[in-house]
Protein backbone atom coordinates (compact mmCIF):
# COMPACT_ATOMS: atom_id res chain seq x y z
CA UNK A 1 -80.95 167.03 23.90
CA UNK A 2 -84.96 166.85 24.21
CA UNK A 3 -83.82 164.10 27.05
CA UNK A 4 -82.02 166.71 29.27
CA UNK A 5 -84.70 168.59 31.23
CA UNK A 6 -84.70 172.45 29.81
CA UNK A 7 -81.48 171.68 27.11
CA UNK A 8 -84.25 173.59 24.55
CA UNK A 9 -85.49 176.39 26.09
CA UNK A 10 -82.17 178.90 26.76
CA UNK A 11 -82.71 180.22 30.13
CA UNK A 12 -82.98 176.69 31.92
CA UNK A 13 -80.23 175.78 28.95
CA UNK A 14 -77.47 178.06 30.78
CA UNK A 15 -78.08 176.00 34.04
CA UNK A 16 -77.58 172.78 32.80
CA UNK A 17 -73.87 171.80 34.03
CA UNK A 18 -71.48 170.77 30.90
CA UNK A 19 -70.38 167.20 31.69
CA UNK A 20 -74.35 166.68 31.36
CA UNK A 21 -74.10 168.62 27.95
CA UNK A 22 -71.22 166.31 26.87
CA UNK A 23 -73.08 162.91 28.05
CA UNK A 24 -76.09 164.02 25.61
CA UNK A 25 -73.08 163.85 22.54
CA UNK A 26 -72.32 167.25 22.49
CA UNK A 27 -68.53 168.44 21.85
CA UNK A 28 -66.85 170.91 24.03
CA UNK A 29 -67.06 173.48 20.96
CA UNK A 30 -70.49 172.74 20.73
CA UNK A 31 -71.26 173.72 24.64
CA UNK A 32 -69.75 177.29 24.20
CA UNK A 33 -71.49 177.81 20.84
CA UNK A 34 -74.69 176.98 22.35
CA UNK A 35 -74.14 178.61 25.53
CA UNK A 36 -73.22 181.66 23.40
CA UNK A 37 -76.38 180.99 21.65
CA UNK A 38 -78.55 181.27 24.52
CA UNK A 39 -77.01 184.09 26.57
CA UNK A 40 -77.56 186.22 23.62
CA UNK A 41 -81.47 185.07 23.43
CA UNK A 42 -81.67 185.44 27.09
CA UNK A 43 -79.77 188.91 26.72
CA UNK A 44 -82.00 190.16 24.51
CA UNK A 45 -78.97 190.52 21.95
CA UNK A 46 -80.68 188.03 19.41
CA UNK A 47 -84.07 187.35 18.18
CA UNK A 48 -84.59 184.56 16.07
CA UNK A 49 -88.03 186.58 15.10
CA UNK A 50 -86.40 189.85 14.42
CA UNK A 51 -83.43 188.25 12.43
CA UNK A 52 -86.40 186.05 10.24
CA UNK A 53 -87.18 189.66 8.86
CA UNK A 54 -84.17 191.27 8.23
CA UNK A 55 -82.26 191.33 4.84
CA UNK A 56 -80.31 188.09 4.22
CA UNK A 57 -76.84 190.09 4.86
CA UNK A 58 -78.18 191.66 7.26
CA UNK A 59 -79.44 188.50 9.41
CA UNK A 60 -75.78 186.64 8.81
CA UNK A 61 -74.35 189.71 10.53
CA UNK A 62 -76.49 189.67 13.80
CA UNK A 63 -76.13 186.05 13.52
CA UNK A 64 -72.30 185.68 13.27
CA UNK A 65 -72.16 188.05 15.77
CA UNK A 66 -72.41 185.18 18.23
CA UNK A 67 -69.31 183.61 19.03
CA UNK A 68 -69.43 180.08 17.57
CA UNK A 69 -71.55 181.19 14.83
CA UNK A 70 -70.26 181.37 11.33
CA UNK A 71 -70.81 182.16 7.99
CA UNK A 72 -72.35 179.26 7.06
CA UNK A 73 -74.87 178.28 9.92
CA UNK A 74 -75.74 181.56 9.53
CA UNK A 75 -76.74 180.66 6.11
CA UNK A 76 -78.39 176.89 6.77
CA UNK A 77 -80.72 178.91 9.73
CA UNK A 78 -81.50 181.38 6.80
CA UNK A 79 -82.91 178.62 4.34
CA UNK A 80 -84.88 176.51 6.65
């Protein structure tokens, strides 16, 4: 991914086309999850910072909110 000019920032994420997404070993389930991902950053919808603070239920239910997210990445973003 850190080969793919802008795969980590989300704004320059969403204009990367997917058969570039899938060369760099990504999965077609993977592409919508992190394209989900990003449209809510870039929408203002999620903040990593915000959700950092919140209560631990609290931050899985903003997170999962995200289609593609579940339970438990919610929970592996919470502990690292």
């Amino acid at each position: 991914m850190v080969a793919l000019p802008g795969a980590t920032e989300p704004a320059t994420f969403l204009a990367l086309d997917e058969p570039s997404l899938r060369a760099a070993g990504l999965s077609g389930g993977k592409v919508r999850s992190m394209r989900a991902v990003a449209e809510a950053i870039v929408g203002g919808t999620l903040d990593f910072l915000a959700v950092e603070e919140r209560p631990a239920e609290d931050a899985i239910a903003e997170l999962t909110a995200v289609k593609g997210v579940g339970p438990w990445t919610a929970e592996i973003y919470l502990l690292f």
